[in-house]
PDB file of N, CA and C in Angstrom:
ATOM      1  N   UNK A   1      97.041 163.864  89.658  1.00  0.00           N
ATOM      2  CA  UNK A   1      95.615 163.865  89.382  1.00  0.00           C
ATOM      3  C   UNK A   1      94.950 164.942  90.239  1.00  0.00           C
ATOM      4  N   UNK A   2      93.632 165.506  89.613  1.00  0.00           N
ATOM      5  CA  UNK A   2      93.464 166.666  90.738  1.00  0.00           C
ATOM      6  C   UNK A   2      92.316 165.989  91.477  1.00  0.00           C
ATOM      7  N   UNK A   3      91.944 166.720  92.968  1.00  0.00           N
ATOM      8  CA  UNK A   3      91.241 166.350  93.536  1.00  0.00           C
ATOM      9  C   UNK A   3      89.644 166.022  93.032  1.00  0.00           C
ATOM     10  N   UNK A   4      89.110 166.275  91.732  1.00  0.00           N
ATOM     11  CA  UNK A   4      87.862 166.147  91.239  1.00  0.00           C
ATOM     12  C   UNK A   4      88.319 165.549  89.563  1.00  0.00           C
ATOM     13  N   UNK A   5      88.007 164.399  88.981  1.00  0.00           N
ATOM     14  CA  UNK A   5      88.194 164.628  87.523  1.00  0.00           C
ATOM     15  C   UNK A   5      87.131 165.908  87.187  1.00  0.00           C
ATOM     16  N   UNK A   6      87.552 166.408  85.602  1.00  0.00           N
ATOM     17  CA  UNK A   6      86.611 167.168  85.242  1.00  0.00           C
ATOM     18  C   UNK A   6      85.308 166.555  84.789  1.00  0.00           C
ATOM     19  N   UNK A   7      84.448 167.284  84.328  1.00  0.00           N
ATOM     20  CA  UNK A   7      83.264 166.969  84.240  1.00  0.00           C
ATOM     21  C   UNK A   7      83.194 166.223  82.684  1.00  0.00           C
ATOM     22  N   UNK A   8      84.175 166.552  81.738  1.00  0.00           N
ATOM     23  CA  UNK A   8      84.127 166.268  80.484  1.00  0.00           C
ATOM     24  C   UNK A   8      84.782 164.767  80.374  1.00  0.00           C
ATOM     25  N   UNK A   9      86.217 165.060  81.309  1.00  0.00           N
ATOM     26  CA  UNK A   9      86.969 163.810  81.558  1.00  0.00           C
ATOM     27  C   UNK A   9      86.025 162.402  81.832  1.00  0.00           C
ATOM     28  N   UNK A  10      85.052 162.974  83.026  1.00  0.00           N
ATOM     29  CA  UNK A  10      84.162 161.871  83.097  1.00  0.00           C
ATOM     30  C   UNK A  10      83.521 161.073  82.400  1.00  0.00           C
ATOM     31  N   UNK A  11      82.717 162.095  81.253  1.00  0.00           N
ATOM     32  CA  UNK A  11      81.903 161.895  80.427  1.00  0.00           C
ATOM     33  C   UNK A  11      82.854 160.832  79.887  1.00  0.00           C
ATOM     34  N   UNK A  12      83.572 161.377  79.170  1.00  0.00           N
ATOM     35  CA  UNK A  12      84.769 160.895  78.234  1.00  0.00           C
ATOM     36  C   UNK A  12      84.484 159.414  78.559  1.00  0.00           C
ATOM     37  N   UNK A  13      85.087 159.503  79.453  1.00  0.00           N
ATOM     38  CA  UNK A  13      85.382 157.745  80.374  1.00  0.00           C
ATOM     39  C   UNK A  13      84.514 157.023  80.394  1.00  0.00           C
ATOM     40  N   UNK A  14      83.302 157.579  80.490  1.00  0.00           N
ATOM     41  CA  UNK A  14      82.172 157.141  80.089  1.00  0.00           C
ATOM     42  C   UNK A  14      81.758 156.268  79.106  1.00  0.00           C
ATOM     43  N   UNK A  15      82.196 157.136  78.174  1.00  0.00           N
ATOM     44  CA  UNK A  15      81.619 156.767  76.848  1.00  0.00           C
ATOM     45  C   UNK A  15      82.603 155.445  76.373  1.00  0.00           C
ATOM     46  N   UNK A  16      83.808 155.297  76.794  1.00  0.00           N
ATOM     47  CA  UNK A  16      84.412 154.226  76.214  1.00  0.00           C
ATOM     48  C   UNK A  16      85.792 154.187  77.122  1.00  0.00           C
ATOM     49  N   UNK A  17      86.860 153.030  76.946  1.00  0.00           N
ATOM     50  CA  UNK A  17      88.043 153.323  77.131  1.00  0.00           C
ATOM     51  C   UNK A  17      88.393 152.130  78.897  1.00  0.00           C
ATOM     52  N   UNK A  18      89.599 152.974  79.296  1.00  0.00           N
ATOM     53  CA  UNK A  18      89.786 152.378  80.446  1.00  0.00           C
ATOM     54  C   UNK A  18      90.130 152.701  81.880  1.00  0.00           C
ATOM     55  N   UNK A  19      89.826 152.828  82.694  1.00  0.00           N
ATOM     56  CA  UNK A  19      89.553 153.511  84.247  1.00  0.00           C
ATOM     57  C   UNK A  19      90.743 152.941  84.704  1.00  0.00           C
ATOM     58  N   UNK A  20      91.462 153.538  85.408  1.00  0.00           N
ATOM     59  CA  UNK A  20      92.718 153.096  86.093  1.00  0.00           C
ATOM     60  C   UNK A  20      92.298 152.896  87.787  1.00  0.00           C
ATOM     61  N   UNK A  21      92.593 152.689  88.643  1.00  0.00           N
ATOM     62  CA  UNK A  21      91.915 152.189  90.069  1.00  0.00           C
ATOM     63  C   UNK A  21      91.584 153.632  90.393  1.00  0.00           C
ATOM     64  N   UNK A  22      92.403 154.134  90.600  1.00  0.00           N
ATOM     65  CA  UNK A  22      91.982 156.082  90.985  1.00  0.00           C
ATOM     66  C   UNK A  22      90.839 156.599  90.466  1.00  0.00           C
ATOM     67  N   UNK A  23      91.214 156.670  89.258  1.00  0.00           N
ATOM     68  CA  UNK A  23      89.928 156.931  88.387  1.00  0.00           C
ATOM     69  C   UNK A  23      88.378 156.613  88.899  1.00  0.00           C
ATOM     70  N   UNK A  24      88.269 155.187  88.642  1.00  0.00           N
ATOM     71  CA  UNK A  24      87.001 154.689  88.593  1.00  0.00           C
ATOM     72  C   UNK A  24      86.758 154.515  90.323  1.00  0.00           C
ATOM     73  N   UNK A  25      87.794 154.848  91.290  1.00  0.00           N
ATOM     74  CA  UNK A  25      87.456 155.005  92.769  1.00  0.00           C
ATOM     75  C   UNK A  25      86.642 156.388  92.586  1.00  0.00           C
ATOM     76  N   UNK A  26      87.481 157.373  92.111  1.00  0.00           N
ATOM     77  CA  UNK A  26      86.471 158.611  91.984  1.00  0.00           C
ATOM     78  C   UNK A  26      85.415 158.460  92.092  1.00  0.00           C
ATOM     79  N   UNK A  27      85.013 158.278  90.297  1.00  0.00           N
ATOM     80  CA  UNK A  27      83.718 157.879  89.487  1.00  0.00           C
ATOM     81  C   UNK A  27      82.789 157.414  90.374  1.00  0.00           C
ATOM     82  N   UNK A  28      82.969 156.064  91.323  1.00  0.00           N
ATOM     83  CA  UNK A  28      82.178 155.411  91.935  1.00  0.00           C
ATOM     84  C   UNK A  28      81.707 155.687  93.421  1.00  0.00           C
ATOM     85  N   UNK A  29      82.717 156.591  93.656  1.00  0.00           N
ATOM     86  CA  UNK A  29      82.710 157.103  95.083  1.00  0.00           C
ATOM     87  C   UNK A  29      83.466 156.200  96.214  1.00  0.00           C
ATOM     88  N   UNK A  30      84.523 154.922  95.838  1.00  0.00           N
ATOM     89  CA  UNK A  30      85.052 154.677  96.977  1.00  0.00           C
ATOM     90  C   UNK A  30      86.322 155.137  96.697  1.00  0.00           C
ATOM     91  N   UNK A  31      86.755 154.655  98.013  1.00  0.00           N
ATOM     92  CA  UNK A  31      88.291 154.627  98.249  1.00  0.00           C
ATOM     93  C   UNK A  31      88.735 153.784  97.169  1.00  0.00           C
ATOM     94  N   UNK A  32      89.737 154.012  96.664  1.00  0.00           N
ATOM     95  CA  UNK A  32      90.985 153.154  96.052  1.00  0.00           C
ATOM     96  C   UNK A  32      91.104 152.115  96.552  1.00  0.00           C
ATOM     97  N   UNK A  33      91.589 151.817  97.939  1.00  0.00           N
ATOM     98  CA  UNK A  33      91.826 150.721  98.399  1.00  0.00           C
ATOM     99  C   UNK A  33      90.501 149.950  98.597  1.00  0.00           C
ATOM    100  N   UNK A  34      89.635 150.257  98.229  1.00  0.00           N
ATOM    101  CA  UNK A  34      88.417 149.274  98.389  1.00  0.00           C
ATOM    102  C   UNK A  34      88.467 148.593  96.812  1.00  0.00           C
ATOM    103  N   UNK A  35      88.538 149.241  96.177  1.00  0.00           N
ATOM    104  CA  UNK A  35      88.672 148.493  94.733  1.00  0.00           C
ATOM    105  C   UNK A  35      90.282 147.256  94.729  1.00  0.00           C
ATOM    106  N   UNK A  36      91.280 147.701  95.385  1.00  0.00           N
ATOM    107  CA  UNK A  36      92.571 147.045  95.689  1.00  0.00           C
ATOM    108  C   UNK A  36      91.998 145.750  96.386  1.00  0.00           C
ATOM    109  N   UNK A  37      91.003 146.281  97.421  1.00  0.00           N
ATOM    110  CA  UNK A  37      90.424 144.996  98.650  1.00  0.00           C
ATOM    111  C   UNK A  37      89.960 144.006  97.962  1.00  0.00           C
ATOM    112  N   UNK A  38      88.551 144.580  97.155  1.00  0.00           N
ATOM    113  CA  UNK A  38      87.854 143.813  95.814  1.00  0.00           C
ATOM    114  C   UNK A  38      89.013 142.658  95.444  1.00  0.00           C
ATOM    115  N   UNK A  39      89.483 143.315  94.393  1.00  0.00           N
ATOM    116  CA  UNK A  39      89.987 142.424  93.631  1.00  0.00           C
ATOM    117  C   UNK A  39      91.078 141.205  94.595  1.00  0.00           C
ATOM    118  N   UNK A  40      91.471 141.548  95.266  1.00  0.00           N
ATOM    119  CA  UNK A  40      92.223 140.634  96.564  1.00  0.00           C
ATOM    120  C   UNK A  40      91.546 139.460  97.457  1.00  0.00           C
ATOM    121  N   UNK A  41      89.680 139.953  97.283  1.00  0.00           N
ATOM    122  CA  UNK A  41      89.342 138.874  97.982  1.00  0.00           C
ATOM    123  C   UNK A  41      88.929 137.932  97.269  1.00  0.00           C
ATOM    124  N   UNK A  42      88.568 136.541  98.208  1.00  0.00           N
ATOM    125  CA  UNK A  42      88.482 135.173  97.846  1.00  0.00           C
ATOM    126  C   UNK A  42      86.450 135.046  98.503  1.00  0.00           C
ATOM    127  N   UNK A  43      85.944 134.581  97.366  1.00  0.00           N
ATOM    128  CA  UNK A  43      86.213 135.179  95.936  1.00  0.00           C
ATOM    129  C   UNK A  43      86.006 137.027  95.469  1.00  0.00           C
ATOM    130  N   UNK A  44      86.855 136.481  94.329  1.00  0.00           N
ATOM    131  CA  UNK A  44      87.239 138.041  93.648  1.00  0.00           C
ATOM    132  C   UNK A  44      85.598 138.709  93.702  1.00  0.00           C
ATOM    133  N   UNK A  45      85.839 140.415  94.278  1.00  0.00           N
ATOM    134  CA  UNK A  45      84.925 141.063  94.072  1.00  0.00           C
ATOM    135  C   UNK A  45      84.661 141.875  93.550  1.00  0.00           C
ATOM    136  N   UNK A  46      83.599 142.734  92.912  1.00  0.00           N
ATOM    137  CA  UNK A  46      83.897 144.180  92.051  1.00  0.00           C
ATOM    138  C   UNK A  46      83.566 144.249  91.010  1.00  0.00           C
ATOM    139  N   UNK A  47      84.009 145.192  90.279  1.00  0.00           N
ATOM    140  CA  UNK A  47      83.792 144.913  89.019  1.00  0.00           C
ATOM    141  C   UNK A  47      84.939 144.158  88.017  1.00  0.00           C
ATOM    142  N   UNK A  48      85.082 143.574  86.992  1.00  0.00           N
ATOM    143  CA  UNK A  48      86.103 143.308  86.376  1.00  0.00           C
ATOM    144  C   UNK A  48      87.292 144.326  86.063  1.00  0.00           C
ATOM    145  N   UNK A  49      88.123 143.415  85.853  1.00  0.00           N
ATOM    146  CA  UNK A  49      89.748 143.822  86.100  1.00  0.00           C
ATOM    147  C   UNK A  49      90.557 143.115  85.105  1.00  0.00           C
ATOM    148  N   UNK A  50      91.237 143.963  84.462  1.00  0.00           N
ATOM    149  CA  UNK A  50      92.585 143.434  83.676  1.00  0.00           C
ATOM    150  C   UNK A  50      93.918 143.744  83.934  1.00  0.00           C
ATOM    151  N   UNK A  51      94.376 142.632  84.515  1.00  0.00           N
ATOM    152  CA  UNK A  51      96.010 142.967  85.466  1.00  0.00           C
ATOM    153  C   UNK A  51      97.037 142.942  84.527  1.00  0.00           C
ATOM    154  N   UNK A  52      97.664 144.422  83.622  1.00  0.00           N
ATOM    155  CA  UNK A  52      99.163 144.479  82.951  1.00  0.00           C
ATOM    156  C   UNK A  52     100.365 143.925  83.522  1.00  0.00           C
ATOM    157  N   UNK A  53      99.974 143.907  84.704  1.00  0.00           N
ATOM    158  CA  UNK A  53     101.777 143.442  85.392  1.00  0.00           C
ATOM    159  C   UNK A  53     101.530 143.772  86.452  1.00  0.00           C
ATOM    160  N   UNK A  54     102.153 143.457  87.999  1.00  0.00           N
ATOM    161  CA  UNK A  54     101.489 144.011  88.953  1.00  0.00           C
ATOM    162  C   UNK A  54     101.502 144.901  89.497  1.00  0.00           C
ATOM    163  N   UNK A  55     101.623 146.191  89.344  1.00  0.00           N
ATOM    164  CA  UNK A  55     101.544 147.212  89.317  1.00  0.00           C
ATOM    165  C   UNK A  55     100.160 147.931  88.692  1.00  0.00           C
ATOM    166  N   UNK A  56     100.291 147.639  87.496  1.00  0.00           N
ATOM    167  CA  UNK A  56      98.726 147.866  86.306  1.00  0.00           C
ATOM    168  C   UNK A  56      98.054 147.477  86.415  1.00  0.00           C
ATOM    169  N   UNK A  57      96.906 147.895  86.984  1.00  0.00           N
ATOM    170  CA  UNK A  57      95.027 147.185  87.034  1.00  0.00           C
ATOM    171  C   UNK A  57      94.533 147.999  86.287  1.00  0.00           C
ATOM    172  N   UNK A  58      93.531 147.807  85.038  1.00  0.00           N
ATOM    173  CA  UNK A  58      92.870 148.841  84.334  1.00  0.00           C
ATOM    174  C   UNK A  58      91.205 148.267  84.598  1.00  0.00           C
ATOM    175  N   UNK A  59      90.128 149.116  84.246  1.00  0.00           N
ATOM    176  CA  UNK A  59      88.993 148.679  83.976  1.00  0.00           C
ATOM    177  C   UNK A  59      88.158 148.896  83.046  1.00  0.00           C
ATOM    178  N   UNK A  60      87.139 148.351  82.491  1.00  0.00           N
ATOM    179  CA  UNK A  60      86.815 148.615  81.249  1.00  0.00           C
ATOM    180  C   UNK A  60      85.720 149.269  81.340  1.00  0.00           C
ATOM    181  N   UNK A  61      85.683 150.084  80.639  1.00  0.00           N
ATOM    182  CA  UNK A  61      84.583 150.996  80.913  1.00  0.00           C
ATOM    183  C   UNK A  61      83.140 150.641  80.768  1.00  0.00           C
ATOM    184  N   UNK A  62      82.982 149.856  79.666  1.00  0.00           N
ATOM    185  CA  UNK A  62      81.884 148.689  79.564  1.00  0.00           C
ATOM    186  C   UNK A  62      81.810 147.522  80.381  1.00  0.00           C
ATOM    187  N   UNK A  63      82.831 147.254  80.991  1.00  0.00           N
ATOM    188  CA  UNK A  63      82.972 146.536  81.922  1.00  0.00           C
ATOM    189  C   UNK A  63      82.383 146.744  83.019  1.00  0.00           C
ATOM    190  N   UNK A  64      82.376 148.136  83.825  1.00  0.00           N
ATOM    191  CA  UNK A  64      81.593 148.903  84.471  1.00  0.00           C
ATOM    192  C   UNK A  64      80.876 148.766  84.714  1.00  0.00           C
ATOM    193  N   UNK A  65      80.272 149.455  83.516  1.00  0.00           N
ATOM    194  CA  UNK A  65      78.857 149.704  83.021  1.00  0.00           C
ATOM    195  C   UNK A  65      77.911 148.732  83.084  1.00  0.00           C
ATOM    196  N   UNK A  66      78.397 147.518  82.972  1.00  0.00           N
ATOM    197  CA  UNK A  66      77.758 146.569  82.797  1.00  0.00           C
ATOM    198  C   UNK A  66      77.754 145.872  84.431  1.00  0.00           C
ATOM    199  N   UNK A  67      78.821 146.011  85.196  1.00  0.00           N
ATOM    200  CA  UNK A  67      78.716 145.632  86.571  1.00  0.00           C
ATOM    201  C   UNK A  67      78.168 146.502  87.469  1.00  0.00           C
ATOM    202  N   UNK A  68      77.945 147.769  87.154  1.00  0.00           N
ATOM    203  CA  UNK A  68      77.049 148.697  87.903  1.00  0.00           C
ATOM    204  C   UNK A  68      75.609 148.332  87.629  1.00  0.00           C
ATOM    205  N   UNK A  69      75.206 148.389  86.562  1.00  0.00           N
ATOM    206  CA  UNK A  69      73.659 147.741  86.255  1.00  0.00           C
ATOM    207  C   UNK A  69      73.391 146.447  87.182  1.00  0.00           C
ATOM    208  N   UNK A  70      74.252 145.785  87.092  1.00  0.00           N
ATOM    209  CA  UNK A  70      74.265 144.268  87.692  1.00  0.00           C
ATOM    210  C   UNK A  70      73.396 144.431  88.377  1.00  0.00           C
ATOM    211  N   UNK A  71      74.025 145.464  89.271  1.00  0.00           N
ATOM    212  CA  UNK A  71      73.917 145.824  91.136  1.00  0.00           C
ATOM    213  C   UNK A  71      73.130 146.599  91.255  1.00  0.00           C
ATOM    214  N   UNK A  72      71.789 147.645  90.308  1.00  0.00           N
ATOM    215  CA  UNK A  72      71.210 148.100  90.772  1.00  0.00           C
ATOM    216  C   UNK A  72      70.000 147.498  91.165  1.00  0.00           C
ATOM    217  N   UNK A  73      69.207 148.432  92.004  1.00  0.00           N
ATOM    218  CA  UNK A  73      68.573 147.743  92.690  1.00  0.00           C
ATOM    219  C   UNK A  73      67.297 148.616  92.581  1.00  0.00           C
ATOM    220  N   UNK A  74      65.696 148.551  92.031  1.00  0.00           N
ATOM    221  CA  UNK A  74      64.716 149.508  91.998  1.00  0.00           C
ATOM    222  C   UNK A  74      63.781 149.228  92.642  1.00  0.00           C
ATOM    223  N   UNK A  75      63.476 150.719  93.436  1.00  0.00           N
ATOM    224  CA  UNK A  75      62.216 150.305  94.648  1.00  0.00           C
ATOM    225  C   UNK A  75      61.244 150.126  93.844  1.00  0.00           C
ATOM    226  N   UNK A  76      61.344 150.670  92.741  1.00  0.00           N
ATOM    227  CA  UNK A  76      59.567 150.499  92.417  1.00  0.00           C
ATOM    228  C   UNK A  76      59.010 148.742  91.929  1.00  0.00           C
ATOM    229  N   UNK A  77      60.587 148.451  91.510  1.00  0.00           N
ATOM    230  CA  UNK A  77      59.997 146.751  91.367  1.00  0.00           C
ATOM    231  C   UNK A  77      59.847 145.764  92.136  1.00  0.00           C
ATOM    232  N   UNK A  78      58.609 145.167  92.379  1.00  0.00           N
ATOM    233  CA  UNK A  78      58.193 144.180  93.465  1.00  0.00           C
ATOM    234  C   UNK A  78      59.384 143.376  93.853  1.00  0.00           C
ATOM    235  N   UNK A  79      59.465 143.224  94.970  1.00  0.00           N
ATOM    236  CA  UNK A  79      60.151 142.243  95.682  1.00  0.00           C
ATOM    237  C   UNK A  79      60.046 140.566  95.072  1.00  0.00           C
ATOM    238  N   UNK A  80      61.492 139.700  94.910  1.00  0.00           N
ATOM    239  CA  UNK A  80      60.942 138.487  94.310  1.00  0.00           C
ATOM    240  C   UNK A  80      61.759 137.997  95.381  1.00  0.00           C
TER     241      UNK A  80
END
């Protein structure tokens, strides 16, 4: 894998499909092993995960998408 996905690759990934731990560490800006940590702790953290065997963790790209929104957070909306 090279040190940056490309810019299209991203998009790509974006738009649909499935993030492998590397990948979506990129994308998101952590380490790998923080997504490894995630899913390891009690209780499970992160975003969702589908385990092929143990070796294979994939993520869903809507899956993501939908757990990144979760978590944002906007100054401009009042405090509740």
């Amino acid at each position: 894998m090279t040190e940056t996905l490309e810019l299209h690759n991203v998009a790509g990934l974006l738009l649909g499909g499935w993030y492998t731990t590397e990948e979506l560490a990129e994308i998101i800006g952590v380490d790998p092993s923080t997504l490894r940590r995630w899913r390891t702790a009690s209780p499970v953290q992160g975003p969702p995960f589908v385990r092929l065997s143990g070796a294979v963790t994939r993520y869903s790209a809507v899956d993501v998408q939908r757990w990144l929104m979760s978590h944002r957070i906007d100054p401009q909306e009042p405090s509740r």
